[in-house]
PDB file of N, CA and C in Angstrom:
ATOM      1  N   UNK A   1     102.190  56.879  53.535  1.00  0.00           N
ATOM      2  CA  UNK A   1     101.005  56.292  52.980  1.00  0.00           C
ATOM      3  C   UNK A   1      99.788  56.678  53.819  1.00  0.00           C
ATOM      4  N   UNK A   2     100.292  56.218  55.173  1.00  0.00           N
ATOM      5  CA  UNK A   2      98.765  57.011  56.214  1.00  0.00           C
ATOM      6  C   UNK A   2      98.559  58.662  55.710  1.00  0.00           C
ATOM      7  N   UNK A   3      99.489  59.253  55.562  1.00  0.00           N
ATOM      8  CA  UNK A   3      99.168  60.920  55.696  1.00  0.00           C
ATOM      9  C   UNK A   3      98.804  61.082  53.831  1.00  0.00           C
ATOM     10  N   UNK A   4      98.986  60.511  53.116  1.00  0.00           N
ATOM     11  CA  UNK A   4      98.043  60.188  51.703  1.00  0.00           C
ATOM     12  C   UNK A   4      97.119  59.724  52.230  1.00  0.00           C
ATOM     13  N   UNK A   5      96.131  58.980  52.689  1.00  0.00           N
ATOM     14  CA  UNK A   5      94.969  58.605  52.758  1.00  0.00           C
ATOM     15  C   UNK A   5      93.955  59.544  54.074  1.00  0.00           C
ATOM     16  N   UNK A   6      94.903  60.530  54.864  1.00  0.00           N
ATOM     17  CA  UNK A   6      94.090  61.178  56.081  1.00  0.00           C
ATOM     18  C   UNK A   6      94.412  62.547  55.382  1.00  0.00           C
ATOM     19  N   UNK A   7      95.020  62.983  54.388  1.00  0.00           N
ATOM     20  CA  UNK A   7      94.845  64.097  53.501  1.00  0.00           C
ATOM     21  C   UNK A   7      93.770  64.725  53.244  1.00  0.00           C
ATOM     22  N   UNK A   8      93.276  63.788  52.449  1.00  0.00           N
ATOM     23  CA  UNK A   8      91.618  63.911  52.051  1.00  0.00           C
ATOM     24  C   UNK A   8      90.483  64.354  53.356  1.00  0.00           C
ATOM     25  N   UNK A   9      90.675  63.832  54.412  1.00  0.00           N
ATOM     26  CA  UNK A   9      90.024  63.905  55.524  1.00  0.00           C
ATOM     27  C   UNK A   9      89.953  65.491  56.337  1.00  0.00           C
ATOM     28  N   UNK A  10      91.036  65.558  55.912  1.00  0.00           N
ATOM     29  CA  UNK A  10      91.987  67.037  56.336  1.00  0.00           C
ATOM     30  C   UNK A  10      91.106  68.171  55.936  1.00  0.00           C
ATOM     31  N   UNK A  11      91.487  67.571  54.513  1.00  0.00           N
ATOM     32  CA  UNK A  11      90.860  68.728  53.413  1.00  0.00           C
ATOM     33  C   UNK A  11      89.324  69.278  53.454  1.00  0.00           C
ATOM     34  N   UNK A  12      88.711  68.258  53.521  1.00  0.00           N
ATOM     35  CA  UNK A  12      86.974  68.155  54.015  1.00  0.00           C
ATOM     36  C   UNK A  12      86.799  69.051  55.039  1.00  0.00           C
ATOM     37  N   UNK A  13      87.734  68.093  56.270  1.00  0.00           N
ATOM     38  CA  UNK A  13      87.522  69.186  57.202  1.00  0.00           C
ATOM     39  C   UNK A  13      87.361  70.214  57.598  1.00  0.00           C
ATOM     40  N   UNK A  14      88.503  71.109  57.114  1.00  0.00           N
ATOM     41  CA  UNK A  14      88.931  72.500  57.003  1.00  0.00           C
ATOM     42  C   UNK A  14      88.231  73.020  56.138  1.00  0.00           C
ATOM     43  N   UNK A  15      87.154  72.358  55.086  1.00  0.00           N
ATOM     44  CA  UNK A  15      86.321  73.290  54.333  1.00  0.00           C
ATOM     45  C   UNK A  15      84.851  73.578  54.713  1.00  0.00           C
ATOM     46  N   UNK A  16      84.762  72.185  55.320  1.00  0.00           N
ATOM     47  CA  UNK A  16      83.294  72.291  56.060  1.00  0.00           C
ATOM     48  C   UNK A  16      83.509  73.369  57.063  1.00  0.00           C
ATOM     49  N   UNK A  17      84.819  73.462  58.337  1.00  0.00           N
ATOM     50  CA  UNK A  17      84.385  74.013  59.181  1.00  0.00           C
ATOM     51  C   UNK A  17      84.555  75.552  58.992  1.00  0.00           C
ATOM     52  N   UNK A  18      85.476  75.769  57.915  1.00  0.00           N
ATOM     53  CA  UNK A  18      85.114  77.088  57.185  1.00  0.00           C
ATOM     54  C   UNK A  18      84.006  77.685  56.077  1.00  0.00           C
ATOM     55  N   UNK A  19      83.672  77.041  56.322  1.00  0.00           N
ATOM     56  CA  UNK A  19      82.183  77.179  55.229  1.00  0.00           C
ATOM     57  C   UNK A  19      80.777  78.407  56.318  1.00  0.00           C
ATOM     58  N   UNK A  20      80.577  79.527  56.247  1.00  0.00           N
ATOM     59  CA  UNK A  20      79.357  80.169  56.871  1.00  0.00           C
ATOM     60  C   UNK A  20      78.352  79.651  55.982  1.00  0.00           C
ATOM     61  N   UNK A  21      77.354  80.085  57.646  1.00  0.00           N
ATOM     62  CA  UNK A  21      76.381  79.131  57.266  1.00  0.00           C
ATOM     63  C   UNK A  21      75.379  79.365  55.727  1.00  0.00           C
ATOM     64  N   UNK A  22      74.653  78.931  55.024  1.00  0.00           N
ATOM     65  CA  UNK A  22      74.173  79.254  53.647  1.00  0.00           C
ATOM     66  C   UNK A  22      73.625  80.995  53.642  1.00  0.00           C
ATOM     67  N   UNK A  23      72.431  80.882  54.650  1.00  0.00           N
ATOM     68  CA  UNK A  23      71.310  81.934  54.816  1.00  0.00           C
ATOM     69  C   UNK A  23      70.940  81.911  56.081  1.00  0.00           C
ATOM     70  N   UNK A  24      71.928  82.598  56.977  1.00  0.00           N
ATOM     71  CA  UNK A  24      71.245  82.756  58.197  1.00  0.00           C
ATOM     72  C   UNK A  24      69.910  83.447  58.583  1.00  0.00           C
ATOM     73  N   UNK A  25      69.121  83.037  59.533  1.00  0.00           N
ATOM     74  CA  UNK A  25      67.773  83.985  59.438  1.00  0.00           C
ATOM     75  C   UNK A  25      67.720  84.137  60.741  1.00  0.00           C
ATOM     76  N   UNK A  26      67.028  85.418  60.692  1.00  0.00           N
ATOM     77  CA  UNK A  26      66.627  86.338  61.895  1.00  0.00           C
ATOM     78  C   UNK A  26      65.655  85.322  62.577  1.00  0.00           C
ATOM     79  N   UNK A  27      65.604  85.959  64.084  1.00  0.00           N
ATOM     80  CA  UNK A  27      64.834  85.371  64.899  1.00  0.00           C
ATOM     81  C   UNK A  27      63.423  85.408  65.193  1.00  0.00           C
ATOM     82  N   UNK A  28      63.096  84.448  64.556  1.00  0.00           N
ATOM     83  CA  UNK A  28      61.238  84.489  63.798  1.00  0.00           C
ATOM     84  C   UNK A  28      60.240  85.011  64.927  1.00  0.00           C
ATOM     85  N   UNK A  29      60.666  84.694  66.345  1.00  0.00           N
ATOM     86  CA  UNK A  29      59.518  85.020  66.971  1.00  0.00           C
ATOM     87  C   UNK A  29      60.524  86.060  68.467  1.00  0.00           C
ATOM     88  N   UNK A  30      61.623  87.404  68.003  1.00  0.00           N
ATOM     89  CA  UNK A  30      61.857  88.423  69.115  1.00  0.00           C
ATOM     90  C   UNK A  30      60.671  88.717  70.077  1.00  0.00           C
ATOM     91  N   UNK A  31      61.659  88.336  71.300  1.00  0.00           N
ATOM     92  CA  UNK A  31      60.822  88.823  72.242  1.00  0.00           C
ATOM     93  C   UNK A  31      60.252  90.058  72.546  1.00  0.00           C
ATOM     94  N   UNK A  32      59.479  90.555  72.959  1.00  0.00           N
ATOM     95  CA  UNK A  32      59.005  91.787  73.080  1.00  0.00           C
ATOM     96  C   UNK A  32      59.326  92.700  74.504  1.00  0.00           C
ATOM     97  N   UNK A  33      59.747  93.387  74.457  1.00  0.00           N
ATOM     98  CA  UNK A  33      60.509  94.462  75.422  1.00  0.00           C
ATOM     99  C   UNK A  33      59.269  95.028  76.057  1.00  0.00           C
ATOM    100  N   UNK A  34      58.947  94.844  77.643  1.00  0.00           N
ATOM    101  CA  UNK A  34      57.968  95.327  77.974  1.00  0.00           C
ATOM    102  C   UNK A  34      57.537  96.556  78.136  1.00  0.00           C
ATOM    103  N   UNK A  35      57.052  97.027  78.551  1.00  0.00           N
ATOM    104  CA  UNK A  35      56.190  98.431  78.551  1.00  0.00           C
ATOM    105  C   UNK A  35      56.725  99.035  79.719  1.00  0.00           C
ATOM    106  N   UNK A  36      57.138  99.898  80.279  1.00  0.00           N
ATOM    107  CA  UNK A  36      57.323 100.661  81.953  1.00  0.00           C
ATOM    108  C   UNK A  36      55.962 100.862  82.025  1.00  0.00           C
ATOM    109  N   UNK A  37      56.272 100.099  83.230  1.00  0.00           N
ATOM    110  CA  UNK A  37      54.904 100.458  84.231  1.00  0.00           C
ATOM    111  C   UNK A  37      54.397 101.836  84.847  1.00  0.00           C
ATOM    112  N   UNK A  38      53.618 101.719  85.019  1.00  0.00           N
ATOM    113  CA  UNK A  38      52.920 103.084  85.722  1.00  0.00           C
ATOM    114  C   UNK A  38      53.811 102.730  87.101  1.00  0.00           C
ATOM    115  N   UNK A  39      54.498 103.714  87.739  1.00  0.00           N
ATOM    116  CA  UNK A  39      54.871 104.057  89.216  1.00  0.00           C
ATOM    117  C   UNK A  39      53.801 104.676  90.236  1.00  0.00           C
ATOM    118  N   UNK A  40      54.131 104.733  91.401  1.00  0.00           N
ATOM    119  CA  UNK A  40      53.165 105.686  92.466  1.00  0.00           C
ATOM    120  C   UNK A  40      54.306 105.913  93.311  1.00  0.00           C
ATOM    121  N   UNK A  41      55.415 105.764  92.766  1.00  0.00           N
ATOM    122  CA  UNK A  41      56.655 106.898  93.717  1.00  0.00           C
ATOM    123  C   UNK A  41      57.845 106.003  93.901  1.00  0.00           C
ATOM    124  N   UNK A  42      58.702 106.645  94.435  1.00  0.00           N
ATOM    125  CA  UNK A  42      59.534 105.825  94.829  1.00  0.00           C
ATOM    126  C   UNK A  42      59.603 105.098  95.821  1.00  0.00           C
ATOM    127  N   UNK A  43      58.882 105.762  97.391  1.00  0.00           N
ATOM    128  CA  UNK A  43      58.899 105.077  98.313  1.00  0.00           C
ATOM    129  C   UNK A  43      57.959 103.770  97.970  1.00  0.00           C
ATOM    130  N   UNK A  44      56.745 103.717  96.970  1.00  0.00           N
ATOM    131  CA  UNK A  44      55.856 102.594  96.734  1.00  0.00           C
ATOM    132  C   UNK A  44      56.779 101.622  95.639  1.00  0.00           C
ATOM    133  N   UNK A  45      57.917 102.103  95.052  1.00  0.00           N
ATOM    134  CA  UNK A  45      58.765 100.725  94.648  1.00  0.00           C
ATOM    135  C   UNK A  45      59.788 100.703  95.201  1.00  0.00           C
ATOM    136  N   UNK A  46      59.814 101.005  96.236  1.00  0.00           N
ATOM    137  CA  UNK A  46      60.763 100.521  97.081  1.00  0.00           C
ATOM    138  C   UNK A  46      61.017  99.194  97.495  1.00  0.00           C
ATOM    139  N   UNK A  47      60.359  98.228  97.590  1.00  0.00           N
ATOM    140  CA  UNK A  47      60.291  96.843  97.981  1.00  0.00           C
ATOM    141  C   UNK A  47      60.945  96.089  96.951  1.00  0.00           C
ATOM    142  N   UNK A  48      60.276  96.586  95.452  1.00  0.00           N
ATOM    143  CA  UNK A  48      61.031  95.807  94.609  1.00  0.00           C
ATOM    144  C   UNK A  48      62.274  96.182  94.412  1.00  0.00           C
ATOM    145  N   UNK A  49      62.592  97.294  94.703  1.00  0.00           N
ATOM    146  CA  UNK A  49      64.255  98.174  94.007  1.00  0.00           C
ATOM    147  C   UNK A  49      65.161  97.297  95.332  1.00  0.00           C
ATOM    148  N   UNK A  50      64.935  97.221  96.049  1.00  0.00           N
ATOM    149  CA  UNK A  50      65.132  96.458  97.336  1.00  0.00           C
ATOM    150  C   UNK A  50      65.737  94.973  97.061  1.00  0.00           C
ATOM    151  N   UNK A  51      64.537  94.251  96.312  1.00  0.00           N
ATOM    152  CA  UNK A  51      64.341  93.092  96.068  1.00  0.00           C
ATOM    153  C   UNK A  51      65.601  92.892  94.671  1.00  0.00           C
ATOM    154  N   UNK A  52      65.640  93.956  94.186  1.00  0.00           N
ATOM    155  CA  UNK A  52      66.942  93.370  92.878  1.00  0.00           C
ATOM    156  C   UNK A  52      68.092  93.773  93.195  1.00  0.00           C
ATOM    157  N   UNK A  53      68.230  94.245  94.342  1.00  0.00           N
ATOM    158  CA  UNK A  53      69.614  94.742  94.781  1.00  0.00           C
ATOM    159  C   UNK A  53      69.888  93.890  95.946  1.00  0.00           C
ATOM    160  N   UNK A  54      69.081  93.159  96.263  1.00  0.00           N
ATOM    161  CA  UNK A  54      69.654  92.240  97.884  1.00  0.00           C
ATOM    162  C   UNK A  54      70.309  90.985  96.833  1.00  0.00           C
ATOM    163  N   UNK A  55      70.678  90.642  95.976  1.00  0.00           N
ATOM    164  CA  UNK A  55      72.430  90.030  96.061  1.00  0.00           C
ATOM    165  C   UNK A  55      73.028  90.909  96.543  1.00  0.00           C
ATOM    166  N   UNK A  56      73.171  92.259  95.764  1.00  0.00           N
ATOM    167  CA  UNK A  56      74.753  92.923  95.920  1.00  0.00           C
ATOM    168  C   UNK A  56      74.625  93.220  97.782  1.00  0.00           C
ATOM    169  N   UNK A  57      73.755  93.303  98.532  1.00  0.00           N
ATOM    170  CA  UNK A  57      73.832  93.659  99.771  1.00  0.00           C
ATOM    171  C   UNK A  57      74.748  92.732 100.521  1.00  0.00           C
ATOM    172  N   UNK A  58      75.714  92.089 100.129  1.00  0.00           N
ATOM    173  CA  UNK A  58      76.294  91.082 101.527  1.00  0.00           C
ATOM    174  C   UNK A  58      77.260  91.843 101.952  1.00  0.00           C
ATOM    175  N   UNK A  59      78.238  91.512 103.295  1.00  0.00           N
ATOM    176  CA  UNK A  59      78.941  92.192 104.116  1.00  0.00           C
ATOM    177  C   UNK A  59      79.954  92.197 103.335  1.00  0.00           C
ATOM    178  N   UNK A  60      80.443  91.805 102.621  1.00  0.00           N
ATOM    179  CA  UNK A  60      81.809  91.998 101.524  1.00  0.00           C
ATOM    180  C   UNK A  60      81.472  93.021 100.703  1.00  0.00           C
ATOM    181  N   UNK A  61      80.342  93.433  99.907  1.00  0.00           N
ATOM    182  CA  UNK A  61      80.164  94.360  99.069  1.00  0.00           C
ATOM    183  C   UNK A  61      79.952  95.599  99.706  1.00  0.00           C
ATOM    184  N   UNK A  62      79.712  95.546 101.061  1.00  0.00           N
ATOM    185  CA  UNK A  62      79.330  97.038 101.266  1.00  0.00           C
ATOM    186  C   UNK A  62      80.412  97.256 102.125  1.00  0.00           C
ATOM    187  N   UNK A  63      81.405  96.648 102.667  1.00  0.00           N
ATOM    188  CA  UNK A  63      82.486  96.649 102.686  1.00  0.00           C
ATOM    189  C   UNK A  63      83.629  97.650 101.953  1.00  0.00           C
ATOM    190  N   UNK A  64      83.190  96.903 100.644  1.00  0.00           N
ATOM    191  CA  UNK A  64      84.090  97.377  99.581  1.00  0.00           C
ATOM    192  C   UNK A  64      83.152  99.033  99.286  1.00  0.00           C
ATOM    193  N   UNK A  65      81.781  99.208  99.018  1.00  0.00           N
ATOM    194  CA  UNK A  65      82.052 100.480  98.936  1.00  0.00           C
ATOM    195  C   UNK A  65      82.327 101.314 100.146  1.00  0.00           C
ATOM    196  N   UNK A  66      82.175 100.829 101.120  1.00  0.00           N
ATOM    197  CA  UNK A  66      82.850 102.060 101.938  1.00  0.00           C
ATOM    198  C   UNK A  66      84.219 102.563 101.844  1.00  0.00           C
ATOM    199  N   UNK A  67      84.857 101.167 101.404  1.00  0.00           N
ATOM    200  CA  UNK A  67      86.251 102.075 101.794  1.00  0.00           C
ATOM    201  C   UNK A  67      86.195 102.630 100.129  1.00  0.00           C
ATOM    202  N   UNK A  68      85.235 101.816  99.023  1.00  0.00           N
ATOM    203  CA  UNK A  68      85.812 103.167  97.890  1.00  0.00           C
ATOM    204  C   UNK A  68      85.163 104.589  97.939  1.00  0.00           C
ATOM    205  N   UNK A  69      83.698 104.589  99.148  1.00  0.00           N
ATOM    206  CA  UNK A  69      83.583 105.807  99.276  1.00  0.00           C
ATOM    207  C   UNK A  69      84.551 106.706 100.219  1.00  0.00           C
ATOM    208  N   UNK A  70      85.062 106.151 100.909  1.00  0.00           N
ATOM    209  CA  UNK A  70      86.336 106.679 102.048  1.00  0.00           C
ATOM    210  C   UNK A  70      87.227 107.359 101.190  1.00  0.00           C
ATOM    211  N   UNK A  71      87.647 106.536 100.223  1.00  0.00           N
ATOM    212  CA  UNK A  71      88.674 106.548  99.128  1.00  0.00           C
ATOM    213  C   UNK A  71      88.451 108.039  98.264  1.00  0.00           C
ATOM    214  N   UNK A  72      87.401 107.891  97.393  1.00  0.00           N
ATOM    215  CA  UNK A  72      86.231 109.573  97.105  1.00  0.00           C
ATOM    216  C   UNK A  72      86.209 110.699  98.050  1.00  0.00           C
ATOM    217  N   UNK A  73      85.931 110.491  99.664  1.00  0.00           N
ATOM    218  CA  UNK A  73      86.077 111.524 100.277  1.00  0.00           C
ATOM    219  C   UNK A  73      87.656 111.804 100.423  1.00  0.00           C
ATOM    220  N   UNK A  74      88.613 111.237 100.360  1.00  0.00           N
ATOM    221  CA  UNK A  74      90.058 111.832 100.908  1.00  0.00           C
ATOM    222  C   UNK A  74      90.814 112.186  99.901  1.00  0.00           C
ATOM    223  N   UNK A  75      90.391 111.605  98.433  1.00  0.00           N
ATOM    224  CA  UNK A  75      90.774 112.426  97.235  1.00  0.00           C
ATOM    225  C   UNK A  75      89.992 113.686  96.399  1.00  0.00           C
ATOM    226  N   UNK A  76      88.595 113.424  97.127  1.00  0.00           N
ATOM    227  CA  UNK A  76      88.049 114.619  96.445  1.00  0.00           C
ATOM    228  C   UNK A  76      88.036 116.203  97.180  1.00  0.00           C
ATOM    229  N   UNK A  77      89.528 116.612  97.633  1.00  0.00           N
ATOM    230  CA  UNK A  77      89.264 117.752  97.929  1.00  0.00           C
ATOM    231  C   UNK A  77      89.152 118.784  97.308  1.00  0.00           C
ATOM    232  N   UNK A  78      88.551 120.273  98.052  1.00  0.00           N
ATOM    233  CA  UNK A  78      88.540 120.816  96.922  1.00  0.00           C
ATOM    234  C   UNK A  78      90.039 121.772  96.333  1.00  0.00           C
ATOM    235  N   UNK A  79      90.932 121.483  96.907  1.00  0.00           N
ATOM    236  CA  UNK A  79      92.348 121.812  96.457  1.00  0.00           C
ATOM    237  C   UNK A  79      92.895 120.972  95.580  1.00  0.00           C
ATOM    238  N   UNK A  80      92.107 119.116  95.436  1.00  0.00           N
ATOM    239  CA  UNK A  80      92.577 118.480  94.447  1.00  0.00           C
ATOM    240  C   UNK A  80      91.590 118.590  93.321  1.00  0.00           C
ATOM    241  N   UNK A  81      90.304 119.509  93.428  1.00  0.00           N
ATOM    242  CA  UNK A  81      89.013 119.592  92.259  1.00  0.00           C
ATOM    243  C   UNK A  81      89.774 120.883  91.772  1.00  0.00           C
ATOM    244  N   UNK A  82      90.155 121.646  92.155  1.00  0.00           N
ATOM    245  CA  UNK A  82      90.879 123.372  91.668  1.00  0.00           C
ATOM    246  C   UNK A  82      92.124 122.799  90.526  1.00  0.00           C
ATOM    247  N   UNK A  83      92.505 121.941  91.336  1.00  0.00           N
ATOM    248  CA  UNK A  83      93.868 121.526  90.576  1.00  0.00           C
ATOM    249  C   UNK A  83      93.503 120.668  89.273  1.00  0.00           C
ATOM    250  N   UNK A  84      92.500 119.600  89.567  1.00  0.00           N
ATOM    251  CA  UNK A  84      91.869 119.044  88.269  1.00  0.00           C
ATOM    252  C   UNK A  84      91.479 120.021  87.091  1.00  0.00           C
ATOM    253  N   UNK A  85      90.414 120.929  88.190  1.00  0.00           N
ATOM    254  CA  UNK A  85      89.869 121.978  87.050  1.00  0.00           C
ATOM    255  C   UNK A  85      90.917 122.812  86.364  1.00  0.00           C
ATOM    256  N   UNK A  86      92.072 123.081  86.688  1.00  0.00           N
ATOM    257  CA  UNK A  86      92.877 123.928  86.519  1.00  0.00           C
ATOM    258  C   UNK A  86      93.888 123.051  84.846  1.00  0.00           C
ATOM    259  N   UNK A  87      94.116 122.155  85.691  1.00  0.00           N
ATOM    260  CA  UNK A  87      94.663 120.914  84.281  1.00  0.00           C
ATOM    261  C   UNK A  87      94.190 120.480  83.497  1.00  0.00           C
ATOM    262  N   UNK A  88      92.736 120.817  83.183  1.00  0.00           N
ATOM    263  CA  UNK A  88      91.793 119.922  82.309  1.00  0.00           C
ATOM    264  C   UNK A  88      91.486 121.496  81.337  1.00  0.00           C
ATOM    265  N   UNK A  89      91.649 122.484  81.816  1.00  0.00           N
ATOM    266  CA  UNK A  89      91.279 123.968  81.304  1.00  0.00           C
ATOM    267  C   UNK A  89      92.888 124.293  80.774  1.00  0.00           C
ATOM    268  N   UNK A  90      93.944 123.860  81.518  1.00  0.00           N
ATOM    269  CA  UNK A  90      95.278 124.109  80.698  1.00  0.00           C
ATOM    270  C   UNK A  90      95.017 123.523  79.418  1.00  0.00           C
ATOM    271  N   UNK A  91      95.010 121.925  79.532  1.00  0.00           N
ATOM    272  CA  UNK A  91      95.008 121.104  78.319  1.00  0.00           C
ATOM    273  C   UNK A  91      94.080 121.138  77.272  1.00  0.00           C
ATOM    274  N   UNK A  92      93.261 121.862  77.336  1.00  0.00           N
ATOM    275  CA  UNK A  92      91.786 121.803  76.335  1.00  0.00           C
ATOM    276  C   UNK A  92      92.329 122.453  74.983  1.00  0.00           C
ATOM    277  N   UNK A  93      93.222 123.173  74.896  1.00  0.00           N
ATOM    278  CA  UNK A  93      93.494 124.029  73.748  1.00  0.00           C
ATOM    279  C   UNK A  93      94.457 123.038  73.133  1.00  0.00           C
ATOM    280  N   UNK A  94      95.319 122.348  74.112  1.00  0.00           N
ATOM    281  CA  UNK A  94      96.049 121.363  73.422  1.00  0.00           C
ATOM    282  C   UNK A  94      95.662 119.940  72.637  1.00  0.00           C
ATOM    283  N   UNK A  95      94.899 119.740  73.695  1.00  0.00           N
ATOM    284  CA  UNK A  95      93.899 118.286  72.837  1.00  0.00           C
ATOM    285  C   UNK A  95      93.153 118.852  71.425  1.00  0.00           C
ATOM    286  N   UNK A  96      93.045 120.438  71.360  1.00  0.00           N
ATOM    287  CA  UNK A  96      91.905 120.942  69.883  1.00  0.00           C
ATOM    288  C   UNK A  96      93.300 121.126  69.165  1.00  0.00           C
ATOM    289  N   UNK A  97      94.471 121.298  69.414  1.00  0.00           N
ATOM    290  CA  UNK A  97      95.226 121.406  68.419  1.00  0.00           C
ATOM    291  C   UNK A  97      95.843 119.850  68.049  1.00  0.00           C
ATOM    292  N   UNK A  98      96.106 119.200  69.043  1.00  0.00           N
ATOM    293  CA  UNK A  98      96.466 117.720  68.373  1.00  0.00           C
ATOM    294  C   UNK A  98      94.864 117.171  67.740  1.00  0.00           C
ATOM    295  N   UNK A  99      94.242 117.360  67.857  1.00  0.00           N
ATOM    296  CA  UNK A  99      92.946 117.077  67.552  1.00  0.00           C
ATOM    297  C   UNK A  99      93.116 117.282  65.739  1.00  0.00           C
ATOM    298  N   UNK A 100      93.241 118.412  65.720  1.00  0.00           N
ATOM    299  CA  UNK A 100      93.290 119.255  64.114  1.00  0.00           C
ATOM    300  C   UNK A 100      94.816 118.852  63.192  1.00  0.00           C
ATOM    301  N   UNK A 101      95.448 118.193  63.667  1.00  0.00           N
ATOM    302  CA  UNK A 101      96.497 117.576  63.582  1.00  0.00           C
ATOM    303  C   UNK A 101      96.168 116.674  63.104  1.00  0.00           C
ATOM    304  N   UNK A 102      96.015 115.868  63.555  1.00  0.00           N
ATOM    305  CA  UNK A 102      95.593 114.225  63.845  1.00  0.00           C
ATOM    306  C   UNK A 102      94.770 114.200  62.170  1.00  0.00           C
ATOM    307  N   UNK A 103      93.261 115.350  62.248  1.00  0.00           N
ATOM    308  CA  UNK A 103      92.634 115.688  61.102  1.00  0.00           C
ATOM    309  C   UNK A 103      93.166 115.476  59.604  1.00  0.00           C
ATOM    310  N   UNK A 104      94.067 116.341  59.810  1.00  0.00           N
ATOM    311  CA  UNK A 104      94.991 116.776  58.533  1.00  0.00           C
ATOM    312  C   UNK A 104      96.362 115.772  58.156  1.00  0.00           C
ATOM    313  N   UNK A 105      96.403 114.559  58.830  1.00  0.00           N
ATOM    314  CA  UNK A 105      97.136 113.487  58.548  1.00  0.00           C
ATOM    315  C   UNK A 105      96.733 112.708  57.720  1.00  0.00           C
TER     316      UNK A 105
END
């Protein structure tokens, strides 16, 4: 008898909260995207480029890139760039033929 009378309740529910909305409307007053400023160099915005990057400056973050630049110098040799270049120039003919494959499916 309860689940006959919370039926109805059910039903409402699940239609209202599936219901989109009538006519959504765009946002009457978009903000406007400013203009780039005139520069006088880099060393003269330096203070501010400074100023939006001192979060990321704490001793944990520069931390971390050193060792991922450490990481860059001991994998980027050039016996492992020959070997990249060498595997990426094997495979190129193969990726245009699965490529043309793939096409014609």
């Amino acid at each position: 008898m309860l689940l006959t009378r919370l039926f109805p309740l059910f039903l409402f529910s699940t239609f209202t909260l599936a219901a989109p909305a009538p006519n959504p409307k765009a946002n009457p007053a978009p903000i406007p995207v400013p203009l780039p400023q005139e520069s006088g160099g880099l060393l003269e915005d330096l203070p501010v480029i400074v100023d939006g990057i001192k979060e990321l400056l704490t001793p944990d973050a520069i931390s971390e890139l050193k060792d991922i630049l450490k990481s860059a110098h001991a994998l980027l040799t050039p016996d492992f760039v020959n070997q990249t270049t060498t595997l990426i120039n094997d495979a190129t003919p193969l990726v245009a033929l699965l490529s043309k494959a793939l096409e014609g499916s």
